[in-house]
C-alpha atoms as a PDB file:
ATOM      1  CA  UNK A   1       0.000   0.000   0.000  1.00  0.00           C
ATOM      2  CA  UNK A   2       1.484   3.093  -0.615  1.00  0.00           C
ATOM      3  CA  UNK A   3       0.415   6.960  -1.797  1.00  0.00           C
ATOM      4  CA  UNK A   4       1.223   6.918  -5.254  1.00  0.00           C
ATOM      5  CA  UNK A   5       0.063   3.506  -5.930  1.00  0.00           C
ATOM      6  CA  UNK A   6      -3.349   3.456  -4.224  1.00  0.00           C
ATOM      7  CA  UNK A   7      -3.800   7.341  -2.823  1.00  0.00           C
ATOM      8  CA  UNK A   8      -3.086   9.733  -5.593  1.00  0.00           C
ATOM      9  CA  UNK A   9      -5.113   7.643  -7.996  1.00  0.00           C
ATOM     10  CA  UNK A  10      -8.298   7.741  -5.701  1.00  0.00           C
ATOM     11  CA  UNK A  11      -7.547  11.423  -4.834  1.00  0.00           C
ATOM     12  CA  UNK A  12      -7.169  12.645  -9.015  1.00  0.00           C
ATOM     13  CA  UNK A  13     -10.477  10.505  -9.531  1.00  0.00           C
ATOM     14  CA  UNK A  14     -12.606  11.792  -6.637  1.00  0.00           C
ATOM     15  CA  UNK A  15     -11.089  15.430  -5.336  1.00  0.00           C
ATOM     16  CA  UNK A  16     -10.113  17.067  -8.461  1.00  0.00           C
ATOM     17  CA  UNK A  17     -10.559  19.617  -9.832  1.00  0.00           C
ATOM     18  CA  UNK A  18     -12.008  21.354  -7.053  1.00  0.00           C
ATOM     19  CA  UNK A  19      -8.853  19.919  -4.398  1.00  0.00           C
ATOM     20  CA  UNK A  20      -5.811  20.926  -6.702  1.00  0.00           C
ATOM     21  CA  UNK A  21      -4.676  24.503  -6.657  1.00  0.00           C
ATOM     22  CA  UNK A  22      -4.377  25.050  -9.975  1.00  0.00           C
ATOM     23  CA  UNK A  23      -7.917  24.671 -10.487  1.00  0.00           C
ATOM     24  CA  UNK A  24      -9.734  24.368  -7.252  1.00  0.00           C
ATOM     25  CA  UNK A  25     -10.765  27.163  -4.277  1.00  0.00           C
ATOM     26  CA  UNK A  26     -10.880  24.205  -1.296  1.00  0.00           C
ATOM     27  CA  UNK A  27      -8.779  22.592   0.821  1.00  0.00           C
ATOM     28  CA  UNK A  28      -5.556  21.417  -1.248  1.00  0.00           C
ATOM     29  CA  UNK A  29      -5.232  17.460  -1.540  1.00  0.00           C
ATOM     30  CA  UNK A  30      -3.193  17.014  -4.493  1.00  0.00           C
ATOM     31  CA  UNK A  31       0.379  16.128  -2.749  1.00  0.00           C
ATOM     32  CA  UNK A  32       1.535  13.345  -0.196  1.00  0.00           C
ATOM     33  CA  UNK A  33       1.877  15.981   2.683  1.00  0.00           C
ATOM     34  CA  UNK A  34      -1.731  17.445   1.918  1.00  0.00           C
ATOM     35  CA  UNK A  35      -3.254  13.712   2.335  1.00  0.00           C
ATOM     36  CA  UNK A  36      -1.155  13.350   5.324  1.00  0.00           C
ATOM     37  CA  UNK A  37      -1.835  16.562   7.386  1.00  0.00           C
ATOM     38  CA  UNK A  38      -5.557  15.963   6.622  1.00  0.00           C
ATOM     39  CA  UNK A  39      -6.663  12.166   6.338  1.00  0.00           C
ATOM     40  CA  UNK A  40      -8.916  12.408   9.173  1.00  0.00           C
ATOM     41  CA  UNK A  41     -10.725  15.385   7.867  1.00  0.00           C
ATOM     42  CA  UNK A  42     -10.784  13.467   4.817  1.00  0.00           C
ATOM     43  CA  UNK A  43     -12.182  10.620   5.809  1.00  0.00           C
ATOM     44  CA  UNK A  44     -14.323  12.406   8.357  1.00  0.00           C
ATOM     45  CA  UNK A  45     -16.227  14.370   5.216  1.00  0.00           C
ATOM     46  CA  UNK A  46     -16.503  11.213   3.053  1.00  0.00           C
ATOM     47  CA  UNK A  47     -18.234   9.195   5.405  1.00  0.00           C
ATOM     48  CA  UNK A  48     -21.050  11.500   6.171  1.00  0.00           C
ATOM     49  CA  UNK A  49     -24.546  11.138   4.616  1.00  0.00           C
ATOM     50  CA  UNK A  50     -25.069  12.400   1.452  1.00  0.00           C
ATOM     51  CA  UNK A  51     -27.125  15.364   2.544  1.00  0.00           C
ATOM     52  CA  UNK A  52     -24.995  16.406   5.073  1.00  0.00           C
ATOM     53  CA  UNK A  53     -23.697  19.642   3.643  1.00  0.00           C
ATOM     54  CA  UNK A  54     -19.831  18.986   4.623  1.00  0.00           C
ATOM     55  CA  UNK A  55     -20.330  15.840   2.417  1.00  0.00           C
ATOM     56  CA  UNK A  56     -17.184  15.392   0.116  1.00  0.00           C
ATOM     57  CA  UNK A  57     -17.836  15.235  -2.876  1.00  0.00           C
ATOM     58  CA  UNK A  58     -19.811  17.503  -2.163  1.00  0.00           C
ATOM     59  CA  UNK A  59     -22.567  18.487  -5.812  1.00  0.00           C
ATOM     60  CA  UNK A  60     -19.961  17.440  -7.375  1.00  0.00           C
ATOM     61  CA  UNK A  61     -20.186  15.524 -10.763  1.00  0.00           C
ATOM     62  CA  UNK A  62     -17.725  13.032  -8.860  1.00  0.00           C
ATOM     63  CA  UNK A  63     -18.801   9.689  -7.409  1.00  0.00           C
ATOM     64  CA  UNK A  64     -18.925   9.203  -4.179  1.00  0.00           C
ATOM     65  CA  UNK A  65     -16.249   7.239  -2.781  1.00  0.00           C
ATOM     66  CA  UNK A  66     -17.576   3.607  -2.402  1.00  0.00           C
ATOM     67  CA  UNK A  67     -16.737   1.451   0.765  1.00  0.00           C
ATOM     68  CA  UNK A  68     -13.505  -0.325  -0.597  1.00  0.00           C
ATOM     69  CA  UNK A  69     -12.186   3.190  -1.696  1.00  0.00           C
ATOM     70  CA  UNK A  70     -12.761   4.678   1.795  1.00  0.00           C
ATOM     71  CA  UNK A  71     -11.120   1.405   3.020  1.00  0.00           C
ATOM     72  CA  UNK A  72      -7.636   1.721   1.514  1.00  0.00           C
ATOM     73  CA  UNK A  73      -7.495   4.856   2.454  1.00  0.00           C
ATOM     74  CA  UNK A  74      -7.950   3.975   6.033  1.00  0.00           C
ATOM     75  CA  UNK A  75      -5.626   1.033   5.765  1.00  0.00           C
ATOM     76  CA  UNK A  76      -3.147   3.347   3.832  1.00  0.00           C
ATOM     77  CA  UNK A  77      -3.776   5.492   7.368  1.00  0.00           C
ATOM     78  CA  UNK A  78      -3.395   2.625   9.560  1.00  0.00           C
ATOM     79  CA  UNK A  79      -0.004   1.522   7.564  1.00  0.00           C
ATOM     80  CA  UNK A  80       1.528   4.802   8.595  1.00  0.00           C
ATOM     81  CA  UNK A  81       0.831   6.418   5.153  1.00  0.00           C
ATOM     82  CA  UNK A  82       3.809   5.031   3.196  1.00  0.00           C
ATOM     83  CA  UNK A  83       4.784   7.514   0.360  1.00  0.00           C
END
């Protein structure tokens, strides 16, 4: 398990554009250190119910992130976030 293997790709599918500064106004997500410093708040958002408005994706044209995503990310957490 590691960022760039299992993270990044989950992150560019579900956060962006809206998460990478180039593009986005929130919260940036798009480098190893970003997903670090805030996996709980990450995790935290994705997990709420849908109509709960701190919801992430929040109306977004993104999926939300299904079960198994949210699940490697927490055992990505767990594994001390290997780069």
């Amino acid at each position: 398990m590691s960022y760039q293997k299992d993270i990044s790709p989950i992150v560019m599918a579900h956060c962006s554009p809206c998460h990478f500064p180039d593009s986005g106004k929130k919260l940036p997500l798009n480098t190893y250190e970003a997903m670090t410093t805030n996996i709980e708040k990450v995790l935290f958002r994705v997990q709420l119910p849908l109509t709960d408005e701190k919801f992430m994706p929040w109306k977004s044209k993104k999926e939300p992130l299904s079960d198994s995503l949210i699940q490697v990310i927490k055992l990505w957490r767990d594994q001390a976030m290997p780069m």
